[in-house]
C-alpha atoms as a PDB file:
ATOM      1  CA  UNK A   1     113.681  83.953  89.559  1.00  0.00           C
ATOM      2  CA  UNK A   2     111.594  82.699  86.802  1.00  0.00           C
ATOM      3  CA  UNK A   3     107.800  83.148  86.972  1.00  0.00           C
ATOM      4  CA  UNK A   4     105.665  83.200  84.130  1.00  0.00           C
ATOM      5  CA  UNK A   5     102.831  84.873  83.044  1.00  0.00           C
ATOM      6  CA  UNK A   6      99.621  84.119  81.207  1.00  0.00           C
ATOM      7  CA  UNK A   7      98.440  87.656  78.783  1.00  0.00           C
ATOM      8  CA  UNK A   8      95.008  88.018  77.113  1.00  0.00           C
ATOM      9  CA  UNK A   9      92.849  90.479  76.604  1.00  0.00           C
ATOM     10  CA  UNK A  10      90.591  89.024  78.957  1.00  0.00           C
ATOM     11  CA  UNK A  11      90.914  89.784  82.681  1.00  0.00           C
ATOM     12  CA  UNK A  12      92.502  86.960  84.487  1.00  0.00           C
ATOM     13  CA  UNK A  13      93.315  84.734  81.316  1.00  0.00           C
ATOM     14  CA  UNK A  14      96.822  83.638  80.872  1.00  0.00           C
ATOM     15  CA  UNK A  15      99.346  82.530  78.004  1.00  0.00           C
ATOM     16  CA  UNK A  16     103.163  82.296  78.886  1.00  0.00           C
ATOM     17  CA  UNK A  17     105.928  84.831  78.896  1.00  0.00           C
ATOM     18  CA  UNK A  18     108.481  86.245  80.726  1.00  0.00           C
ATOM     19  CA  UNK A  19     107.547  88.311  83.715  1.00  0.00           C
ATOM     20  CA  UNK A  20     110.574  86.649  85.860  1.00  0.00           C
ATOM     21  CA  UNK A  21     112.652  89.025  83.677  1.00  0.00           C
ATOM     22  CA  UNK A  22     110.760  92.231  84.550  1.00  0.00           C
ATOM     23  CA  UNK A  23     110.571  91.333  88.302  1.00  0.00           C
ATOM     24  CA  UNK A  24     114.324  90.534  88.329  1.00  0.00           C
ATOM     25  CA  UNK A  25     115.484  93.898  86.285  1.00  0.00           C
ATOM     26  CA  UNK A  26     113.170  95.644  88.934  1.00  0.00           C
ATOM     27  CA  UNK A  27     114.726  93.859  92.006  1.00  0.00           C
ATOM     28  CA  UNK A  28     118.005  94.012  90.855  1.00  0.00           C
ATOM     29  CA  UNK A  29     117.240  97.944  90.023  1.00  0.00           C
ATOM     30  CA  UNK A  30     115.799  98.646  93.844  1.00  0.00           C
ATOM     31  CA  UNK A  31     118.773  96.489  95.563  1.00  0.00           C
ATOM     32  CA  UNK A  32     120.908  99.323  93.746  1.00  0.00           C
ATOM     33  CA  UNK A  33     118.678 101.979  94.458  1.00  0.00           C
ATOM     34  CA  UNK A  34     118.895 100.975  98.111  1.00  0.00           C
ATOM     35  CA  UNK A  35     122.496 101.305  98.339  1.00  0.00           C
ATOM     36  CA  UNK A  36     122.917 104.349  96.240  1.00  0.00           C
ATOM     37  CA  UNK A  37     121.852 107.538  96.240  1.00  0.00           C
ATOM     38  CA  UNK A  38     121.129 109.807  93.538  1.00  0.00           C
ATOM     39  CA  UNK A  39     122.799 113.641  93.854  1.00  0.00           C
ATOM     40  CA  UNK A  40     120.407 116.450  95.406  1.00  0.00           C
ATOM     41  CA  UNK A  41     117.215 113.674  96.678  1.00  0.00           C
ATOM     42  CA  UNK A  42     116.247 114.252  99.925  1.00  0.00           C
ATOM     43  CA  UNK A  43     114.272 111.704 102.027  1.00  0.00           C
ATOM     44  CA  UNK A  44     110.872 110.388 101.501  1.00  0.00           C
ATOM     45  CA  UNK A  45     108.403 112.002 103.980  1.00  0.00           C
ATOM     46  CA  UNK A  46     104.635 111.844 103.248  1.00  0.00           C
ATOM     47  CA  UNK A  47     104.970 110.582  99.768  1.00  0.00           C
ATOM     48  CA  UNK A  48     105.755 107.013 100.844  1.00  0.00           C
ATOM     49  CA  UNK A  49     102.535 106.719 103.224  1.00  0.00           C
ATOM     50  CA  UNK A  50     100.641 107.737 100.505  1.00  0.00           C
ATOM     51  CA  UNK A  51     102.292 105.907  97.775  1.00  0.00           C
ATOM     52  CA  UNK A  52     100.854 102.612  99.546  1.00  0.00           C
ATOM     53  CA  UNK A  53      97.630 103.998 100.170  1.00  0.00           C
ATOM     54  CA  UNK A  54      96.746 104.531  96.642  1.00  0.00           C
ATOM     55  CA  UNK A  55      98.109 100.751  95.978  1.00  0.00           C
ATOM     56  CA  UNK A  56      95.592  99.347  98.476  1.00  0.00           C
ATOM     57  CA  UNK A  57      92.880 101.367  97.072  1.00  0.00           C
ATOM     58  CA  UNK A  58      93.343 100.027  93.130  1.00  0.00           C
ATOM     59  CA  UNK A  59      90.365  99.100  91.430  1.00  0.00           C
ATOM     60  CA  UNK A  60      91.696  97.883  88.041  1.00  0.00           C
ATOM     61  CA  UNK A  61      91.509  94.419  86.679  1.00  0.00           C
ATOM     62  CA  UNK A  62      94.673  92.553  85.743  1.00  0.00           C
ATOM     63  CA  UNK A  63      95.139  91.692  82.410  1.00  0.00           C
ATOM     64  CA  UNK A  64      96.925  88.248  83.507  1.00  0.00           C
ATOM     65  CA  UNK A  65      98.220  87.048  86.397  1.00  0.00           C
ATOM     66  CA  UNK A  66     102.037  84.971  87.101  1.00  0.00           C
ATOM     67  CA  UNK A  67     101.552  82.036  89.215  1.00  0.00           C
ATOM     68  CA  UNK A  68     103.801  82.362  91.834  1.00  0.00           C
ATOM     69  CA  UNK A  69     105.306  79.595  94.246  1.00  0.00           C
ATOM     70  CA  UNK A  70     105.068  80.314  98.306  1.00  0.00           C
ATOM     71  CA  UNK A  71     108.928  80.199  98.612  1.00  0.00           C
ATOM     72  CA  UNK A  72     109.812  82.556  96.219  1.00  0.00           C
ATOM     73  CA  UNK A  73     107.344  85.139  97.273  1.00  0.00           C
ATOM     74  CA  UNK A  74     108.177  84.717 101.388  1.00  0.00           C
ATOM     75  CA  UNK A  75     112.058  85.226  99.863  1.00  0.00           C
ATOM     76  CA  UNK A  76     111.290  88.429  97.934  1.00  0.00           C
ATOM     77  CA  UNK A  77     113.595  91.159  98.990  1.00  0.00           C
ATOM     78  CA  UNK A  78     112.061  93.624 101.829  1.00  0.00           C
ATOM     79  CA  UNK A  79     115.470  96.358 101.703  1.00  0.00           C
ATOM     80  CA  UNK A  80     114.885 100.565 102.781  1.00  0.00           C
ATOM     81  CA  UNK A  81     113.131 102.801 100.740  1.00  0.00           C
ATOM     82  CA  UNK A  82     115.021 106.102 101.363  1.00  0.00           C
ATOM     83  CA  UNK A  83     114.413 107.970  98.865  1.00  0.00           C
ATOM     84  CA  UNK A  84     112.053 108.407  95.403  1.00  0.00           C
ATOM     85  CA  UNK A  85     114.227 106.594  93.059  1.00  0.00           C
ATOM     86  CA  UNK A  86     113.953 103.886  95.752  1.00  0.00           C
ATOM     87  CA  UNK A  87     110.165 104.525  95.513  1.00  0.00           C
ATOM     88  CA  UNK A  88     110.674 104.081  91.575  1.00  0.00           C
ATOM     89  CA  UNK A  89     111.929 100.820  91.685  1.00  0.00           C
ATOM     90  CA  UNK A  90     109.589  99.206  94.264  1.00  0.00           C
ATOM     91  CA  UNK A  91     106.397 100.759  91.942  1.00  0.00           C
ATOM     92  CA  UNK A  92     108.174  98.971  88.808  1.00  0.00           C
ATOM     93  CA  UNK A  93     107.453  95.884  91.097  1.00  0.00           C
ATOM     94  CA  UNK A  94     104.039  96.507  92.243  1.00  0.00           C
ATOM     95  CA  UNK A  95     102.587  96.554  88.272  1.00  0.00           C
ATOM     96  CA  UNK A  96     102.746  92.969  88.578  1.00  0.00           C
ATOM     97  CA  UNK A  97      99.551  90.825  89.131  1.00  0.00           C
ATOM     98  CA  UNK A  98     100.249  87.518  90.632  1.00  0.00           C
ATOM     99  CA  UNK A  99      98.859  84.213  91.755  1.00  0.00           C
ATOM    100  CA  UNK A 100      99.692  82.254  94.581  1.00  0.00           C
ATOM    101  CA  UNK A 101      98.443  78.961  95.792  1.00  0.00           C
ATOM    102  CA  UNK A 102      97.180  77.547  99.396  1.00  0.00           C
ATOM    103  CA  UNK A 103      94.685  77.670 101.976  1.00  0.00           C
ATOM    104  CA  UNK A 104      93.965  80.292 103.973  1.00  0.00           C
ATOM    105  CA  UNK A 105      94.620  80.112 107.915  1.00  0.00           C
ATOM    106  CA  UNK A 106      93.156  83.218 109.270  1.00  0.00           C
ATOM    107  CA  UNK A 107      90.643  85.635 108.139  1.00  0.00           C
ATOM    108  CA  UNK A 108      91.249  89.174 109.813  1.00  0.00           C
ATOM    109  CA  UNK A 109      88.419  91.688 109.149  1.00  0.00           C
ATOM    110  CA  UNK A 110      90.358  94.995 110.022  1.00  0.00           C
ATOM    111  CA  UNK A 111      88.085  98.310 109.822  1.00  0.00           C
ATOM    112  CA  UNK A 112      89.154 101.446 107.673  1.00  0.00           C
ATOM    113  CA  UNK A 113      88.005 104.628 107.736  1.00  0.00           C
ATOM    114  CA  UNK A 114      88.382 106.071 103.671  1.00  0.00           C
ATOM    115  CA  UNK A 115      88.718 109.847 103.452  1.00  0.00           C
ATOM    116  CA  UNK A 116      85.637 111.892 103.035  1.00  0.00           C
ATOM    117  CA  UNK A 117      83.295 108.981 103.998  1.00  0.00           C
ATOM    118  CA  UNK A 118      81.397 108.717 106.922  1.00  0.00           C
ATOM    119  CA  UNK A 119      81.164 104.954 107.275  1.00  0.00           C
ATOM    120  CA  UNK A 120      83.858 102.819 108.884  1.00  0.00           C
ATOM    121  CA  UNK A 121      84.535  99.583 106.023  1.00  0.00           C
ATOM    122  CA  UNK A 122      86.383  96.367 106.511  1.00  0.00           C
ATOM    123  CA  UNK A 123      89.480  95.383 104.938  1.00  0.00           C
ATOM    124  CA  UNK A 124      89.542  91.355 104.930  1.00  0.00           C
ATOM    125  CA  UNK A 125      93.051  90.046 106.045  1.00  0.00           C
ATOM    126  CA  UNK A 126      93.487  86.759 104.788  1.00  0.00           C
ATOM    127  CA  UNK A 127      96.482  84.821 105.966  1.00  0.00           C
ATOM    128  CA  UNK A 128      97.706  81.790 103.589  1.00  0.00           C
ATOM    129  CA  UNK A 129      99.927  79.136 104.022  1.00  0.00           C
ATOM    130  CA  UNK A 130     101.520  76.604 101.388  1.00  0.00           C
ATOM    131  CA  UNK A 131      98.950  73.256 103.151  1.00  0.00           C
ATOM    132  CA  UNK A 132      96.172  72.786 105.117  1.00  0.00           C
ATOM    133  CA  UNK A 133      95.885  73.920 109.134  1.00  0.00           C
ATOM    134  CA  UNK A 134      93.563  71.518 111.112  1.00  0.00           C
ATOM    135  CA  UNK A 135      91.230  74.339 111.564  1.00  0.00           C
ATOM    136  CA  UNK A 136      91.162  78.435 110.780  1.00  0.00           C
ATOM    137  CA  UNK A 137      93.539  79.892 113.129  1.00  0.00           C
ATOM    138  CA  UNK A 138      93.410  82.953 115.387  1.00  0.00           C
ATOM    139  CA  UNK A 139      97.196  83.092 116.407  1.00  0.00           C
ATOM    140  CA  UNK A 140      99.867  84.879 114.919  1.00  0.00           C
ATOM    141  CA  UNK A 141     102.575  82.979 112.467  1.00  0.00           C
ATOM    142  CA  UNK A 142     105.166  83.633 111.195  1.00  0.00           C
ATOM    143  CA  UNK A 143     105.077  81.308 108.233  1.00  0.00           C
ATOM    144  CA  UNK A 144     101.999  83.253 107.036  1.00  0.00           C
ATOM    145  CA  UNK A 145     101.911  85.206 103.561  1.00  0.00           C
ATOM    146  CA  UNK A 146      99.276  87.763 103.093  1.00  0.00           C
ATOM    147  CA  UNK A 147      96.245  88.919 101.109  1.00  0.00           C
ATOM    148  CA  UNK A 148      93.848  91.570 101.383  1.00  0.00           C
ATOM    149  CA  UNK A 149      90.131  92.213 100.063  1.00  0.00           C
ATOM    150  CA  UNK A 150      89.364  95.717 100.174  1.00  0.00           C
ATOM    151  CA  UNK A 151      86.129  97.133  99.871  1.00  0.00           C
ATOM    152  CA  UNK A 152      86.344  97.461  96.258  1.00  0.00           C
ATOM    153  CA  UNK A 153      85.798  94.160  95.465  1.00  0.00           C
ATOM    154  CA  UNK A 154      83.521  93.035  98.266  1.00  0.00           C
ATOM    155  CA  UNK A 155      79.647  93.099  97.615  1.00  0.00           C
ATOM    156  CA  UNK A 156      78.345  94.867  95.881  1.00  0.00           C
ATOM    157  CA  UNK A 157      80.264  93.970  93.515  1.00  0.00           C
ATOM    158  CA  UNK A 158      81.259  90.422  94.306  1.00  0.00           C
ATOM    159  CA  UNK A 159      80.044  87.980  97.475  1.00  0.00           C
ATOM    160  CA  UNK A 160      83.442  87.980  98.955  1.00  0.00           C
ATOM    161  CA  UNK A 161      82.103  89.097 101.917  1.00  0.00           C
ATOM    162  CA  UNK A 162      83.798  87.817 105.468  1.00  0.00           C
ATOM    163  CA  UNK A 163      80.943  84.565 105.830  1.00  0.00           C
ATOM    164  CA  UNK A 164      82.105  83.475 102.074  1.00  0.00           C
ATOM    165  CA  UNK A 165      85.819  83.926 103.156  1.00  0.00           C
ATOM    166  CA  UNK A 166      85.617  82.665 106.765  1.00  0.00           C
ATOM    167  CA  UNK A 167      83.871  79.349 105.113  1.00  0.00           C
ATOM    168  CA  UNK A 168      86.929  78.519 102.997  1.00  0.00           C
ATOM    169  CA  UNK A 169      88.958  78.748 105.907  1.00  0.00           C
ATOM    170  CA  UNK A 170      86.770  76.926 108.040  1.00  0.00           C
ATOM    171  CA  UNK A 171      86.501  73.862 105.210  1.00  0.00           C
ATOM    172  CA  UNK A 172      90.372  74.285 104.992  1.00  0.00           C
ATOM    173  CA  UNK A 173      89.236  74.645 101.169  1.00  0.00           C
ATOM    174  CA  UNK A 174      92.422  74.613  98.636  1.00  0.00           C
ATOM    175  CA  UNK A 175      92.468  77.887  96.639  1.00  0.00           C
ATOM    176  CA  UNK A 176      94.273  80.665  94.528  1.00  0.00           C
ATOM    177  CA  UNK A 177      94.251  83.776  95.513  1.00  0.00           C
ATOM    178  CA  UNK A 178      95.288  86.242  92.785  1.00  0.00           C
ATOM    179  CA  UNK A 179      95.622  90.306  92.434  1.00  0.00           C
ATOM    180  CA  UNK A 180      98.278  93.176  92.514  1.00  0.00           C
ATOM    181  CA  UNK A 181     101.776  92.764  94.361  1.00  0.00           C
ATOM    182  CA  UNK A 182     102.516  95.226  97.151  1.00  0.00           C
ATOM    183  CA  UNK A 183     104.912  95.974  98.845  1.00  0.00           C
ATOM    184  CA  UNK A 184     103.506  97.130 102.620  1.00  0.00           C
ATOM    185  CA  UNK A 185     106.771  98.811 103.917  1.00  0.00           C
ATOM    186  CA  UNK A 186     105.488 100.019 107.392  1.00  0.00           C
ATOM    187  CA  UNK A 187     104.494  96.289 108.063  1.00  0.00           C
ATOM    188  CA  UNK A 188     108.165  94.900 107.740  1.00  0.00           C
ATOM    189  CA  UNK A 189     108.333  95.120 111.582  1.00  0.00           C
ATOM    190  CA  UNK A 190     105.884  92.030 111.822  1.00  0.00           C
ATOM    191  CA  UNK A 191     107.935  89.788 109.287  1.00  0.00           C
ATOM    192  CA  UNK A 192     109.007  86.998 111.507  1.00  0.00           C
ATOM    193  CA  UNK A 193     105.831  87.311 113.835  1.00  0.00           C
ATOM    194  CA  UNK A 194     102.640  87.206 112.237  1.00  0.00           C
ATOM    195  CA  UNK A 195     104.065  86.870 108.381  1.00  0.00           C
ATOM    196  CA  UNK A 196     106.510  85.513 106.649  1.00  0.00           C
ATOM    197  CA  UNK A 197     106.923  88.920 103.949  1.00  0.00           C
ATOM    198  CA  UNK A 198     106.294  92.974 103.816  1.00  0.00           C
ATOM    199  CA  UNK A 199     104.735  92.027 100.202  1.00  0.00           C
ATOM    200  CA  UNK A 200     101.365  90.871  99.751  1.00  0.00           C
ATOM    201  CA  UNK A 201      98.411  90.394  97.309  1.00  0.00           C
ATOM    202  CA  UNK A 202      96.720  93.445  97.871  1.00  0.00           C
ATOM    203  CA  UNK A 203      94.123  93.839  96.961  1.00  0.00           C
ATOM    204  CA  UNK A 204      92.577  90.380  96.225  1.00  0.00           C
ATOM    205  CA  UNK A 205      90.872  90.495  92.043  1.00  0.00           C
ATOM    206  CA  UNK A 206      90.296  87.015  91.757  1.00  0.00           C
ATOM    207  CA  UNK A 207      89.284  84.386  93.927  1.00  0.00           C
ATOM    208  CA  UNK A 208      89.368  80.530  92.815  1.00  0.00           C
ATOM    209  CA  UNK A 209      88.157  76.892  94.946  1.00  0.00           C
ATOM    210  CA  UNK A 210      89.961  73.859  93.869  1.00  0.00           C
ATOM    211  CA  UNK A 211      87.024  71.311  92.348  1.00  0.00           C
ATOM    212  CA  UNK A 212      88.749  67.773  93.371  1.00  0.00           C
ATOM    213  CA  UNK A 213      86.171  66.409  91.162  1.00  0.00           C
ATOM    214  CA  UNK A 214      86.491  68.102  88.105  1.00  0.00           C
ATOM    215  CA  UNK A 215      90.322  69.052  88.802  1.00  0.00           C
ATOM    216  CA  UNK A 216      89.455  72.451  87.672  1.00  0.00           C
ATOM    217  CA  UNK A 217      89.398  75.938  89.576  1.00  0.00           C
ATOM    218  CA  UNK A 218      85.829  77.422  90.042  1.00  0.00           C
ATOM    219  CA  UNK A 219      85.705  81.282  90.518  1.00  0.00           C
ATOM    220  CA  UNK A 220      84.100  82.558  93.838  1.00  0.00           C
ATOM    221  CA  UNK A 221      81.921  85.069  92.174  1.00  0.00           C
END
């Protein structure tokens, strides 16, 4: 698999390396972990519902992000996680920022309810495919990858909020999504219905529109 990766002290910039050689030692590492099983681990319980909680709910900046194309991130292995080590290996995985190019089909506001707050917030769903739809969507597909803007990084502190995101649907507007890989292993039942992959961008850090003009990606601050 051979992605590369732009690095720079600056949050989002990018110069090339080799992340295709990290994300295929860690693939290669969880494929074994899910066939093997290390003496005296018991079974995940709690740990792995809460291991993708606190993935959902990061706040930190990338450092760079690896452009990655729609075919090899629909194709990325979705095996068991049985056990910690297999926990391990998937985490490896999920340090990755990533950034994947599209349009977005659907825009799913889905409510949360974060411990020790009142409020109910909005996670924003946003469903991408490789081209354009005639209009946003509101069926299920299965050719869909997915994104997520959680609350983190809606406004206050940026204007993604659902009107901003619902508009570049709506325009059918070309963009790049970008943020943390993740691999959502309680929603593998839906792969073949309403996605095409468990893994997603979640959550959403960065936010480009593709200037035809200019031939240059603008931010969506």
């Amino acid at each position: 698999m051979a992605l590369g990766i732009r690095r720079s002290s600056r949050p989002g910039d990018q110069q090339p390396t080799r992340l295709g050689c990290v994300l295929g030692a860690a693939l290669g590492l969880w494929l074994v972990a899910a066939g093997t099983r290390v003496h005296g681990e018991s079974p995940l319980t709690d740990r792995l519902t809460e291991h993708i909680a606190a993935q959902q709910q990061r706040t930190e900046i990338p450092a760079a992000y690896a452009p990655i194309d729609y075919r090899v991130f629909a194709q990325l292995p979705t095996p068991q996680i049985r056990t910690v080590s297999d926990l391990a290996a998937v985490e490896e995985v999920e340090r990755n920022a990533v950034a994947l190019t599209g349009y977005i089909v659907r825009v799913i506001p889905v409510p949360i309810h974060l411990t020790g707050r009142r409020a109910t917030e909005w996670e924003f769903y946003l469903h991408l495919r490789v081209g354009p739809a005639r209009r946003c969507e509101y069926q299920d597909d299965a050719r869909n990858l997915v994104a997520v803007v959680t609350p983190s990084f809606q406004p206050p502190h940026t204007g993604w909020d659902f009107e901003a995101l619902y508009d570049l649907c709506r325009e059918q507007t070309r963009v790049r999504i970008s943020g943390w890989l993740l691999y959502d292993y309680l929603s593998r039942t839906r792969v073949g219905h309403s996605r095409a992959s468990a893994w997603s961008i979640h959550p959403v850090t960065q936010i480009e529109a593709w200037n035809p003009r200019d031939r240059s990606w603008t931010p969506l601050r």
